[in-house]
N, C-alpha and C. Protein backbone atom coordinates (compact mmCIF):
# COMPACT_ATOMS: atom_id res chain seq x y z
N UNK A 1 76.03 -147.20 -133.74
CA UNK A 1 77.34 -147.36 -133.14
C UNK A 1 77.73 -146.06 -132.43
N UNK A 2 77.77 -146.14 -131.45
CA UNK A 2 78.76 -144.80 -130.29
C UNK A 2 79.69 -144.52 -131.14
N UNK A 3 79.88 -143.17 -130.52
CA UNK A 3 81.52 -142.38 -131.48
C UNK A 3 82.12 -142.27 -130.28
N UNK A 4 83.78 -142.84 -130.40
CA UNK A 4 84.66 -142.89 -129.44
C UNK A 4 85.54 -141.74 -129.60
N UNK A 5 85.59 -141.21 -128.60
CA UNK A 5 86.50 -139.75 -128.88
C UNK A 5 87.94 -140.15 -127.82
N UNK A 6 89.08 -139.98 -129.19
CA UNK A 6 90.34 -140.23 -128.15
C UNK A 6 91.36 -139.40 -128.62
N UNK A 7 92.09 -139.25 -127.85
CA UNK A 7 93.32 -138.03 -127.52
C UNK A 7 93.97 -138.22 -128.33
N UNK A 8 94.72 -137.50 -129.02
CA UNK A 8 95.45 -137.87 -130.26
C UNK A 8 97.00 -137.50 -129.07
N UNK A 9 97.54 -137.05 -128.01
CA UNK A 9 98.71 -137.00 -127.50
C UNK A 9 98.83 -137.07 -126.40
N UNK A 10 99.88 -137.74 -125.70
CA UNK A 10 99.94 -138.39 -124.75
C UNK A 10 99.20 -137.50 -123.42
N UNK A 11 98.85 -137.90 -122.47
CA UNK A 11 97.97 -136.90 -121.47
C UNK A 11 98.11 -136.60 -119.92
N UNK A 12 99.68 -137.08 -119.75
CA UNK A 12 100.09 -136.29 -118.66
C UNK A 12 101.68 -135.88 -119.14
N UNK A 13 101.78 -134.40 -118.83
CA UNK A 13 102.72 -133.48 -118.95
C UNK A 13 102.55 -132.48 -117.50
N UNK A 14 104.02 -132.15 -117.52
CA UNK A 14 104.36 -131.20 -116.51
C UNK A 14 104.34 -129.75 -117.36
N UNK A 15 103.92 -128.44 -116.46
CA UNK A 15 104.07 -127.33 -116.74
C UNK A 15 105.61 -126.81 -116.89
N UNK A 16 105.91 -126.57 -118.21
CA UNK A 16 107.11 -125.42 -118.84
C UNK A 16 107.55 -124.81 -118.21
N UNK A 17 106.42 -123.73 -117.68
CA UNK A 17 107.86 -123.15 -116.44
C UNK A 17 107.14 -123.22 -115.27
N UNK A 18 107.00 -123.88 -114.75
CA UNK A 18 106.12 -124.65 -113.60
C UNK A 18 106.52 -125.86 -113.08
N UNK A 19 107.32 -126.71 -113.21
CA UNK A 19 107.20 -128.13 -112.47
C UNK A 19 106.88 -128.48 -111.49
N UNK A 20 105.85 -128.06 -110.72
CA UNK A 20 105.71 -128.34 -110.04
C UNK A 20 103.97 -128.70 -110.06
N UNK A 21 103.71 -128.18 -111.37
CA UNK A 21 102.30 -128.76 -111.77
C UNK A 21 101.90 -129.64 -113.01
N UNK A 22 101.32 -130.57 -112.40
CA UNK A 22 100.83 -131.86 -113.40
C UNK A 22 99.67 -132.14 -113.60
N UNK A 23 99.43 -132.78 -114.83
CA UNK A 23 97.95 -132.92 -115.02
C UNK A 23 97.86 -134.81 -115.46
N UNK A 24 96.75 -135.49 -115.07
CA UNK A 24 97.15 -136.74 -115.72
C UNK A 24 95.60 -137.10 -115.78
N UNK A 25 95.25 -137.73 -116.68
CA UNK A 25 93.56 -138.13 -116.89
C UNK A 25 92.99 -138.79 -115.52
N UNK A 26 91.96 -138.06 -115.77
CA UNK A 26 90.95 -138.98 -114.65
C UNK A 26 90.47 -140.15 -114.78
N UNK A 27 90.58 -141.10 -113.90
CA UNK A 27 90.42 -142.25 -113.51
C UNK A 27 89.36 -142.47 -112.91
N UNK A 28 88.37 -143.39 -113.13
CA UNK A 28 87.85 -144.26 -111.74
C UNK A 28 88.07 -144.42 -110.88
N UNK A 29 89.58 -144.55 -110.43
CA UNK A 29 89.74 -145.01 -108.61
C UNK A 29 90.05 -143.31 -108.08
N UNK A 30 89.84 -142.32 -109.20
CA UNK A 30 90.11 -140.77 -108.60
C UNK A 30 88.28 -140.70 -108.28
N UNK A 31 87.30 -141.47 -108.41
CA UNK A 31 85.96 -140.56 -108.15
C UNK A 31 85.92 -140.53 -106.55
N UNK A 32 86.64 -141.27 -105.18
CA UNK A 32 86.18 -140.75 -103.95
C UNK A 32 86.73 -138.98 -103.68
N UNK A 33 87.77 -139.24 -104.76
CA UNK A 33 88.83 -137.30 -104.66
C UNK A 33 87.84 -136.65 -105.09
N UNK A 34 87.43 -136.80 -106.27
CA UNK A 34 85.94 -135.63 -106.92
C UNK A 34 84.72 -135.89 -106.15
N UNK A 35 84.38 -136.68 -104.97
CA UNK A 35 83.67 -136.96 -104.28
C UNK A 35 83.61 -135.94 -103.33
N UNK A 36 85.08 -135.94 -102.76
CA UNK A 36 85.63 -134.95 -101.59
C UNK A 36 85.15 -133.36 -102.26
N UNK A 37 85.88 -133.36 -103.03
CA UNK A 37 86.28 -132.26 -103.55
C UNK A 37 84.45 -131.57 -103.86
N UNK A 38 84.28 -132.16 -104.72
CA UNK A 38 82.60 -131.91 -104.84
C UNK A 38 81.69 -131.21 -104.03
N UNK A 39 81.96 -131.85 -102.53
CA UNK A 39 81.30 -132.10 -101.43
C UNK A 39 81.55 -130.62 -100.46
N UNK A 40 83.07 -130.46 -100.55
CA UNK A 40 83.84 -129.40 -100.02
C UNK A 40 83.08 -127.55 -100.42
N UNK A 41 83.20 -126.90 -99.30
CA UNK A 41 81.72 -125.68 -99.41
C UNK A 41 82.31 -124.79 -100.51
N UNK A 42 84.05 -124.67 -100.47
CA UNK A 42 84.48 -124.06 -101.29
C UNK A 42 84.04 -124.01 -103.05
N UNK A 43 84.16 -124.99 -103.37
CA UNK A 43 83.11 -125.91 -104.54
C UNK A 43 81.75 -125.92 -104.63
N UNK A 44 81.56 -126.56 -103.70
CA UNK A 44 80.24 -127.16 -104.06
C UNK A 44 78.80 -125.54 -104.19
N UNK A 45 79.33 -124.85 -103.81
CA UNK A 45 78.96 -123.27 -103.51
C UNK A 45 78.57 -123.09 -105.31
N UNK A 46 79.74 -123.70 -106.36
CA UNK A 46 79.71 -123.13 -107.57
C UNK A 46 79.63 -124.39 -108.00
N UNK A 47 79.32 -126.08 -108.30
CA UNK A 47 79.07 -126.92 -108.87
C UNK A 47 77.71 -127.35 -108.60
N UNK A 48 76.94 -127.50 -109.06
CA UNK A 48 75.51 -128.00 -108.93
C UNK A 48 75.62 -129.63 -109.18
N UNK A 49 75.96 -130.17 -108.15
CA UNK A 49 76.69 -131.78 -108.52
C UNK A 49 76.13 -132.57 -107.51
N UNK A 50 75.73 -133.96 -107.78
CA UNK A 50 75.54 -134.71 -106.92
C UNK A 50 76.51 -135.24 -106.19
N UNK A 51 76.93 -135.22 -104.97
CA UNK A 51 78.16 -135.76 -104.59
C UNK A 51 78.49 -137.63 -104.18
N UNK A 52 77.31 -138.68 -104.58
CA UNK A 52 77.03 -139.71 -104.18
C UNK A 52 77.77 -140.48 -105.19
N UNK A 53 78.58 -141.07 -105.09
CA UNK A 53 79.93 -142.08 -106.30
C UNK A 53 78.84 -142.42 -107.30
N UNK A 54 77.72 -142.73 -106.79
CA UNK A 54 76.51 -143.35 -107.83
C UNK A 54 76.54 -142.15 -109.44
N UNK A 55 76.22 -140.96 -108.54
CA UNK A 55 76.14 -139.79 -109.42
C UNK A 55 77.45 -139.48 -110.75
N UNK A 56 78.71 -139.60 -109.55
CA UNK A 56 79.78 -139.15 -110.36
C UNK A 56 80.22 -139.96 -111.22
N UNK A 57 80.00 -141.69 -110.66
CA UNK A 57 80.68 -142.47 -111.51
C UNK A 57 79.92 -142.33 -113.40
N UNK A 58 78.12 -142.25 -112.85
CA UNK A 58 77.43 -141.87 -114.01
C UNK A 58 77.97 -140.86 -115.18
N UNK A 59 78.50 -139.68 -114.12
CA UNK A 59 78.39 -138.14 -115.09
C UNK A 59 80.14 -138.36 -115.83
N UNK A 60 80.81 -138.45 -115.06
CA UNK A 60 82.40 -138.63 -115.24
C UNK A 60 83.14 -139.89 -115.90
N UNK A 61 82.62 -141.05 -116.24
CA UNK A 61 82.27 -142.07 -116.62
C UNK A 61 82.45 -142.41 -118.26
N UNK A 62 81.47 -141.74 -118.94
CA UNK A 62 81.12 -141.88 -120.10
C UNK A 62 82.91 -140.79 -120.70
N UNK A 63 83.35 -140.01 -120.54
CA UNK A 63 84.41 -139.25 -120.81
C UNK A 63 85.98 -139.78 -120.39
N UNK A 64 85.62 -140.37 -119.07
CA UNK A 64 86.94 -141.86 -119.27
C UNK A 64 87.02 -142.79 -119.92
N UNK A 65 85.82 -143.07 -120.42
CA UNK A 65 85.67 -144.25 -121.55
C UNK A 65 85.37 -143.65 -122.92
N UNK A 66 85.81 -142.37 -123.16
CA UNK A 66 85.66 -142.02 -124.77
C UNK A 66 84.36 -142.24 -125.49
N UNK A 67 82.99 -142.49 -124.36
CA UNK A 67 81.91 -142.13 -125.49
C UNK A 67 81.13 -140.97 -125.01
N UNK A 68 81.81 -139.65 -124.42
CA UNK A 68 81.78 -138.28 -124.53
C UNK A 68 82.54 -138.01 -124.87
N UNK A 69 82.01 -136.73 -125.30
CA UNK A 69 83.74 -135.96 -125.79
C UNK A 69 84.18 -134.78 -124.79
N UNK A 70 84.26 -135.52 -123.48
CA UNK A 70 84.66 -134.70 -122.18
C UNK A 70 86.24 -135.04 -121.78
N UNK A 71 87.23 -134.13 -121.43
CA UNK A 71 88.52 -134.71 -121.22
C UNK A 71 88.64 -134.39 -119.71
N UNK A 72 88.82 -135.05 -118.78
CA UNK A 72 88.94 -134.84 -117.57
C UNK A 72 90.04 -135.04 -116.83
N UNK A 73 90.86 -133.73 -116.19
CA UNK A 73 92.22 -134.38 -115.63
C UNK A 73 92.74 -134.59 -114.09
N UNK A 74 93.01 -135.17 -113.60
CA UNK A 74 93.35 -134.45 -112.62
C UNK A 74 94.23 -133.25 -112.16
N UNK A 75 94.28 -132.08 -111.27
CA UNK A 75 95.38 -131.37 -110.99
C UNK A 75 96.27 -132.00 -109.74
N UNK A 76 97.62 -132.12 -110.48
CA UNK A 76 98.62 -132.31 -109.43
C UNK A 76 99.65 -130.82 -108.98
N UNK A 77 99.73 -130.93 -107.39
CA UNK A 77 100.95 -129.84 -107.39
C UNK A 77 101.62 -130.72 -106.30
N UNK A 78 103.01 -130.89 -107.18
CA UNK A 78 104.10 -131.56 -106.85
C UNK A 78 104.03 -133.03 -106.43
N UNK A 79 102.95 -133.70 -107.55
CA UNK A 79 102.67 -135.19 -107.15
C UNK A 79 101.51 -135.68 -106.87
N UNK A 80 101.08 -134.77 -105.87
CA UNK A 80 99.83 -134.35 -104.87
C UNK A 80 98.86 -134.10 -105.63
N UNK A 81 97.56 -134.51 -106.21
CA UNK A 81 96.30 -134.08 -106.67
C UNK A 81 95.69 -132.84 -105.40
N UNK A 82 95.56 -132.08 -106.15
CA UNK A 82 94.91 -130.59 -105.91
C UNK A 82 93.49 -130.80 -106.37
N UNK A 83 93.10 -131.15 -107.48
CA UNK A 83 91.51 -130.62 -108.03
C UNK A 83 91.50 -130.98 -109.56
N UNK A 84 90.74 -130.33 -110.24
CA UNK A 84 90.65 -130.87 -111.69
C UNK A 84 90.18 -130.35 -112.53
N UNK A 85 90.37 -130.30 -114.07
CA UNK A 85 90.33 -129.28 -115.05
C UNK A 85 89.95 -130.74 -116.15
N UNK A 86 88.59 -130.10 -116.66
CA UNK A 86 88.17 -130.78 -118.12
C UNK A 86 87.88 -129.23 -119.35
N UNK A 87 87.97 -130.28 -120.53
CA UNK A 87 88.23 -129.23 -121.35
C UNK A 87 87.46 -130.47 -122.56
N UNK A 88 86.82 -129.19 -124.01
CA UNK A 88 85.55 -130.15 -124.59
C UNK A 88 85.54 -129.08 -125.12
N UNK A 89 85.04 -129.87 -126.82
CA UNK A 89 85.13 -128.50 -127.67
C UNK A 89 83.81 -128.10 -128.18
N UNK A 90 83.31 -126.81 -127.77
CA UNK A 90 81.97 -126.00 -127.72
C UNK A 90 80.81 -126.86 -128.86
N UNK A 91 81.40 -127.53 -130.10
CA UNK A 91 80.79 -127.16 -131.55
C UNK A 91 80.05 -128.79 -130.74
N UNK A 92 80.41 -129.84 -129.42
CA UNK A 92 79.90 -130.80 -129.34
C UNK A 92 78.56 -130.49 -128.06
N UNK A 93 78.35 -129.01 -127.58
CA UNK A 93 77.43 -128.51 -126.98
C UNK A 93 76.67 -126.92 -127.22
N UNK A 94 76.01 -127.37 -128.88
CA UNK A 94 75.88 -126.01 -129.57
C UNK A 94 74.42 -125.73 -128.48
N UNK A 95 74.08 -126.01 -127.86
CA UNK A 95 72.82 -125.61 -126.95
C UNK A 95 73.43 -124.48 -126.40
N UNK A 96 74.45 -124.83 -125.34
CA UNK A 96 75.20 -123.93 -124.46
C UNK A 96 76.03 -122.90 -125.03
N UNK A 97 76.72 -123.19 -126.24
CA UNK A 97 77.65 -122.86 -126.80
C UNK A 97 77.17 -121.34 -127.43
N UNK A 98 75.82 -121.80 -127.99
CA UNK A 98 75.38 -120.69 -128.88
C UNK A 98 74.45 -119.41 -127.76
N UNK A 99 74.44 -119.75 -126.23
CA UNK A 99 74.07 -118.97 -125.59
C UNK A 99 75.37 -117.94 -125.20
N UNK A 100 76.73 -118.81 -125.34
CA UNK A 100 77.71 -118.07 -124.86
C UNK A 100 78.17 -116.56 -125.93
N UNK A 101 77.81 -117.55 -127.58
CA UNK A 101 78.14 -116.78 -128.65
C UNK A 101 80.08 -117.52 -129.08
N UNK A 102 79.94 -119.21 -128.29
CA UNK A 102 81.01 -120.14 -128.51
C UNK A 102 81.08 -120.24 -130.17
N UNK A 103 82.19 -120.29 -131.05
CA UNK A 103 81.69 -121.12 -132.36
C UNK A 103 82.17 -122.35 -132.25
N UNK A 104 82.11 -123.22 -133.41
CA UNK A 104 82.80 -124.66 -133.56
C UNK A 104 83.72 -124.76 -133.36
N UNK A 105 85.07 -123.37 -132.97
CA UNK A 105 86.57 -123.79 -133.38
C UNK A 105 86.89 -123.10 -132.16
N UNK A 106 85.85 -123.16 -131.09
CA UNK A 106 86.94 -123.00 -129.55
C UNK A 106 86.53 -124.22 -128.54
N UNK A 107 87.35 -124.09 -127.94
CA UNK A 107 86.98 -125.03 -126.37
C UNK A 107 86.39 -124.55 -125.24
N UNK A 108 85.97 -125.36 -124.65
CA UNK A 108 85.67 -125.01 -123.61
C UNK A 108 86.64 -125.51 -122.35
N UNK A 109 86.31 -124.96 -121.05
CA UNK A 109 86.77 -125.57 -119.66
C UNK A 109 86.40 -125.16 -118.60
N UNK A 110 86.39 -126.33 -117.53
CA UNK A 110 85.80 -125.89 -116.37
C UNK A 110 86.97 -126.76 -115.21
N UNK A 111 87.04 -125.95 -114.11
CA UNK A 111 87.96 -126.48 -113.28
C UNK A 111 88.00 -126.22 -111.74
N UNK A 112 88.15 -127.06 -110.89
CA UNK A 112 88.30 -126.39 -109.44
C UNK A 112 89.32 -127.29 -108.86
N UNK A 113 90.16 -126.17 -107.76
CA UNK A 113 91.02 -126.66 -107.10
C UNK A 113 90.36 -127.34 -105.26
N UNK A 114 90.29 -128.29 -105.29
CA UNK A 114 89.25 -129.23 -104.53
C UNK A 114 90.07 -129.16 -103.20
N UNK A 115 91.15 -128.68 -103.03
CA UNK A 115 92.17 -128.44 -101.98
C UNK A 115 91.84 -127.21 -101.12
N UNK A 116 91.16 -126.64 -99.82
CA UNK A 116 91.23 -125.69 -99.83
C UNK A 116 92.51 -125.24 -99.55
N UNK A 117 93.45 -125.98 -98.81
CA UNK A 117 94.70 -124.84 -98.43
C UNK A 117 95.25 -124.77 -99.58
N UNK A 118 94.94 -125.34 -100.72
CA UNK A 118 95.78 -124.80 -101.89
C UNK A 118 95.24 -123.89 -102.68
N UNK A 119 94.23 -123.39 -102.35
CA UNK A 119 93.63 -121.84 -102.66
C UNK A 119 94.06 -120.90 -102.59
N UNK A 120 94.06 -119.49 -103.10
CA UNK A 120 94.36 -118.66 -102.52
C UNK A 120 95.90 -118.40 -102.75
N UNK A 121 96.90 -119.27 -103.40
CA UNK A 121 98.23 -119.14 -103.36
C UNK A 121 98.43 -118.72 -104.80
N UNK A 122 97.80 -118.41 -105.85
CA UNK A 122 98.05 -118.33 -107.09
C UNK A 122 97.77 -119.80 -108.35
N UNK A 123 97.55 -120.59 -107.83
CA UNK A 123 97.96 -122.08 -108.50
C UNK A 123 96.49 -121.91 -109.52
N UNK A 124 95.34 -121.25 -109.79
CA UNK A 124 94.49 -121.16 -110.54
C UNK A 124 94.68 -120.70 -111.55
N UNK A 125 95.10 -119.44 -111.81
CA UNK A 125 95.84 -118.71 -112.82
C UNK A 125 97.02 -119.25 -113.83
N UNK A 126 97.83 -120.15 -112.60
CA UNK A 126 99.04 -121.02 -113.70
C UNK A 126 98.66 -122.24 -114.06
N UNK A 127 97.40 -122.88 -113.24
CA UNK A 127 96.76 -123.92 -114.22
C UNK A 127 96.18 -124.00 -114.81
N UNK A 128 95.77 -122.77 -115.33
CA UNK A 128 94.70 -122.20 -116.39
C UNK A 128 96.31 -122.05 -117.60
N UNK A 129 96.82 -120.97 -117.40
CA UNK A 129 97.52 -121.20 -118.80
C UNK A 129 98.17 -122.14 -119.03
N UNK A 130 98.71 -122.95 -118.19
CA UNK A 130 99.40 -124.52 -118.40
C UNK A 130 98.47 -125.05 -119.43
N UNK A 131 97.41 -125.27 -118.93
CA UNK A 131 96.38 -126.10 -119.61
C UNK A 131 95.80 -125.69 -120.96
N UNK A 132 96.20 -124.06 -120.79
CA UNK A 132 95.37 -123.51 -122.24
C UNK A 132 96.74 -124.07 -123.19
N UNK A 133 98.45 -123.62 -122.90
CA UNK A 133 99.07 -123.77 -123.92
C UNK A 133 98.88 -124.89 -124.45
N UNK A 134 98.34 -126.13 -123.41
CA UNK A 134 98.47 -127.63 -124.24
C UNK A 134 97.50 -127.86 -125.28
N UNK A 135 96.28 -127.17 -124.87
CA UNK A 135 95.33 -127.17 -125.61
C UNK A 135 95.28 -126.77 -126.90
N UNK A 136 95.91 -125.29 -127.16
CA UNK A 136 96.44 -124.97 -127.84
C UNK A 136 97.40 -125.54 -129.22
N UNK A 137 98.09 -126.21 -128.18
CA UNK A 137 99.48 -126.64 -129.04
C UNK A 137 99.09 -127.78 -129.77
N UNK A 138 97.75 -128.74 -129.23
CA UNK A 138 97.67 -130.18 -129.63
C UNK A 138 96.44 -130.00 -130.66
N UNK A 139 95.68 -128.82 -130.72
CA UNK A 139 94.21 -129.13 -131.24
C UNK A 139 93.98 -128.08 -132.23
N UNK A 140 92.90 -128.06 -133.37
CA UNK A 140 92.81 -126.60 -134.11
C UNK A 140 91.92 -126.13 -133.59
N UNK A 141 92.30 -125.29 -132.53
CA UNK A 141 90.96 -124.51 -131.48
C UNK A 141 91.83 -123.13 -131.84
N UNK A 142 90.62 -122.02 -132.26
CA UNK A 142 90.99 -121.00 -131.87
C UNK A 142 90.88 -120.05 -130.97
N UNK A 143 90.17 -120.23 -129.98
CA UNK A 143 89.92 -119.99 -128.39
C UNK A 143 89.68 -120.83 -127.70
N UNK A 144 89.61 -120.28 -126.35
CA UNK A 144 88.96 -120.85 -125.01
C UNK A 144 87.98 -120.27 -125.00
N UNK A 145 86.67 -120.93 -124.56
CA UNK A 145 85.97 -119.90 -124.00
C UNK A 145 85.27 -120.87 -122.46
N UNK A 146 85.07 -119.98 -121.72
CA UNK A 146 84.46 -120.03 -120.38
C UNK A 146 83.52 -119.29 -119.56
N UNK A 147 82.57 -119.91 -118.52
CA UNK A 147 81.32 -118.85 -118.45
C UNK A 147 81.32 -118.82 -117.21
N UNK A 148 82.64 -118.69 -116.27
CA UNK A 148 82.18 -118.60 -114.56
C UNK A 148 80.74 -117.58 -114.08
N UNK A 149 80.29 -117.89 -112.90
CA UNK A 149 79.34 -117.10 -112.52
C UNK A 149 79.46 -115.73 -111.86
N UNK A 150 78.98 -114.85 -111.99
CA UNK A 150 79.30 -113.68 -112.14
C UNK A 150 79.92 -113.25 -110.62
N UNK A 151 79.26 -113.80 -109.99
CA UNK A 151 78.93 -113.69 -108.38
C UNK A 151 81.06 -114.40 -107.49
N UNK A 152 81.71 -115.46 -108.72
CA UNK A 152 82.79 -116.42 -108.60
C UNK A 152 83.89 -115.49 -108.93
N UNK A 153 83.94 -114.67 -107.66
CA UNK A 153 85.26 -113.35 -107.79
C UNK A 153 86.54 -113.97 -108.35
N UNK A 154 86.91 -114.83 -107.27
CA UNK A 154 88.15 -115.89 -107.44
C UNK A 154 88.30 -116.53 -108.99
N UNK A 155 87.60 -117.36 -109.30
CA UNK A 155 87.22 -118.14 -110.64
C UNK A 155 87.57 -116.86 -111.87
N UNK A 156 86.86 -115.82 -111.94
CA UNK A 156 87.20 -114.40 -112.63
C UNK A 156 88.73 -114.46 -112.74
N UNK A 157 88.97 -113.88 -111.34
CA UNK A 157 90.11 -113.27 -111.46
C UNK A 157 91.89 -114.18 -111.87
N UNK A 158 91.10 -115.11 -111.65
CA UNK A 158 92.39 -117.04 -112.28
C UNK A 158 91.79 -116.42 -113.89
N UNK A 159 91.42 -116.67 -114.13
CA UNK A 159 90.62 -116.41 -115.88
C UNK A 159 91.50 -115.26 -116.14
N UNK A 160 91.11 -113.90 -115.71
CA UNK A 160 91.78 -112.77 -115.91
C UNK A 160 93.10 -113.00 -116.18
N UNK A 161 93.84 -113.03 -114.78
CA UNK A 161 95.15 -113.39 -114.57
C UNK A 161 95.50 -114.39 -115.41
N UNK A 162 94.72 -115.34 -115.95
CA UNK A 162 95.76 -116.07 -116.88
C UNK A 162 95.41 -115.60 -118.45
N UNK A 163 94.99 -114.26 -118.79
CA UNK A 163 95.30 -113.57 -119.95
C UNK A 163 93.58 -113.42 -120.84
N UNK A 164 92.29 -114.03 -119.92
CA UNK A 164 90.93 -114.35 -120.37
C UNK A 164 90.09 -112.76 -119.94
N UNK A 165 90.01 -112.46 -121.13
CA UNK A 165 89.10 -111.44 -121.58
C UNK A 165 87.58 -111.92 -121.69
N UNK A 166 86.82 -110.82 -120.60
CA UNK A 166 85.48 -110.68 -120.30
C UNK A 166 84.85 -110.30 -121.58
N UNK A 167 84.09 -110.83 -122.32
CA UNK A 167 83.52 -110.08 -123.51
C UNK A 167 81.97 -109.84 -123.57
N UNK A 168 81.47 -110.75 -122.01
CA UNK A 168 79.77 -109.91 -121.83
C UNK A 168 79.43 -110.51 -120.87
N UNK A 169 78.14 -110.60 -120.58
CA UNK A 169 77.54 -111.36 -119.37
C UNK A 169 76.68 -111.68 -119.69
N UNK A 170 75.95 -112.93 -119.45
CA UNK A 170 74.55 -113.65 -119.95
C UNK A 170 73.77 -114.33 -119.02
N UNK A 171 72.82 -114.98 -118.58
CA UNK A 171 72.13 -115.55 -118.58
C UNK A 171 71.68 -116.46 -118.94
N UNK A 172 71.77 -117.82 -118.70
CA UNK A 172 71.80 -119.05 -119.14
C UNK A 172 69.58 -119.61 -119.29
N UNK A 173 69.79 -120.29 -120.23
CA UNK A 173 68.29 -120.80 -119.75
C UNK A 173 68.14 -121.46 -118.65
N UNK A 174 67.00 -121.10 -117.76
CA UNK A 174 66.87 -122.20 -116.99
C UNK A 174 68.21 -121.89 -115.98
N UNK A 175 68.88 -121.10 -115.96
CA UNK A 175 69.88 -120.23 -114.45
C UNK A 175 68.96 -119.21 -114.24
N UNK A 176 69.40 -118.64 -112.70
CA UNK A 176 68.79 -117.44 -112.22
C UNK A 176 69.83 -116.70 -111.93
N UNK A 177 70.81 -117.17 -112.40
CA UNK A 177 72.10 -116.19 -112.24
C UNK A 177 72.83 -115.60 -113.10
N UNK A 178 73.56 -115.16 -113.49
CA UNK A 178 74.51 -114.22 -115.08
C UNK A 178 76.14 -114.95 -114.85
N UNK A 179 76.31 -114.97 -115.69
CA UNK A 179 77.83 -115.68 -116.14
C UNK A 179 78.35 -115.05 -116.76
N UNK A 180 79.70 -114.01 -116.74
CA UNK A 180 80.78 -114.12 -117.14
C UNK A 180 81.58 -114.86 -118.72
N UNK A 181 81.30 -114.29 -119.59
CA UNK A 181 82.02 -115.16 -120.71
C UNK A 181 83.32 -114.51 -120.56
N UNK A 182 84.24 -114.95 -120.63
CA UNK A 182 85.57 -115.14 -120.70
C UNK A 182 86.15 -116.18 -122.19
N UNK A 183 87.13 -115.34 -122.69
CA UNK A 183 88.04 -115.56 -124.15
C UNK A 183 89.24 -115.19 -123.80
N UNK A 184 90.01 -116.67 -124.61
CA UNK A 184 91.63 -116.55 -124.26
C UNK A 184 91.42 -116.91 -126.11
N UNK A 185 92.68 -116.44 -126.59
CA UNK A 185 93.30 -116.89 -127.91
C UNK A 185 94.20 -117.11 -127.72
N UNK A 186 94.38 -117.79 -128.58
CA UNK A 186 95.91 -118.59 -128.50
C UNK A 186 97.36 -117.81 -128.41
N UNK A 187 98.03 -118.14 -126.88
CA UNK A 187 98.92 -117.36 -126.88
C UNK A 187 100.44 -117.37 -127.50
N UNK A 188 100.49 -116.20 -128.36
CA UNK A 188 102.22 -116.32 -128.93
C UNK A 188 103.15 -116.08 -128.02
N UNK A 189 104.38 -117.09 -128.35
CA UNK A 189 105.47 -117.04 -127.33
C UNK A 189 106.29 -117.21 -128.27
């Protein structure tokens, strides 16, 4: 029998001191947007993705239907889908996890803003902590952790800016490139 993994709280909320950013689960009729977005040089530069609906509906698929344990959202700013942020907790990819030096009790996330004119304005950085406080607030995770590529100035510096401490650089199996681990803990307010 498959193990169904489901959200224990509701899964679209607006940002606290932000309203103007939303997040709401990914859908099926969103794969031509992650299609775009995918496809787009800004992205696709740092996703190693097939961009053919065949591909995405495959990879993105199994995590709308709860038999991964992948959470996938869309990003909205002001209504408007921007791009998208999934989040998945390390201890269900100890392959990767244990290259990062992840344990069982953090998360992971990966995210891009699929918009280019909405680049560049700050909106990475505040949808990074939007997303960490929820994470935070709903789950017993005691970090984030994340492995942009070393070379992904931008991607860094959203991480940074939203409070994610560099704690080494690695080398993935099977990459020819070094990644960036990045750690957020849970922030007190």
């Amino acid at each position: 029998m498959a193990r169904r993994f489901v959200e224990h709280v509701p899964m679209e909320f607006s940002a606290e001191n932000n309203r103007r950013i939303a997040f709401r689960p990914l859908g099926r009729s969103d794969f031509p947007l992650l299609q775009k977005w995918l496809a787009a040089p800004h992205v696709s530069v740092w996703w190693n993705e097939h961009f053919d609906l065949t591909s995405i509906e495959a990879k993105y698929s199994p995590g709308i239907d709860g038999s991964e344990p992948i959470h996938a959202h869309l990003i909205q700013f002001e209504g408007v889908p921007i791009g998208w942020i999934q989040w998945y907790r390390w201890q269900d990819y100890p392959g990767h996890a244990i290259q990062l030096g992840a344990d069982h009790r953090s998360a992971g996330i990966d995210l891009a803003i699929g918009e280019i004119e909405m680049t560049a304005r700050g909106l990475g950085p505040a949808v990074i902590r939007e997303f960490a406080k929820y994470i935070f607030a709903n789950r017993d995770l005691d970090a984030i952790v994340a492995d942009p590529c070393v070379s992904n100035l931008r991607s860094i510096s959203a991480f940074k800016k939203a409070g994610f401490k560099i704690l080494r650089t690695v080398q993935l199996v099977d990459e020819a490139f070094e990644r960036h681990v990045v750690r957020l803990d849970p922030i007190e307010e």
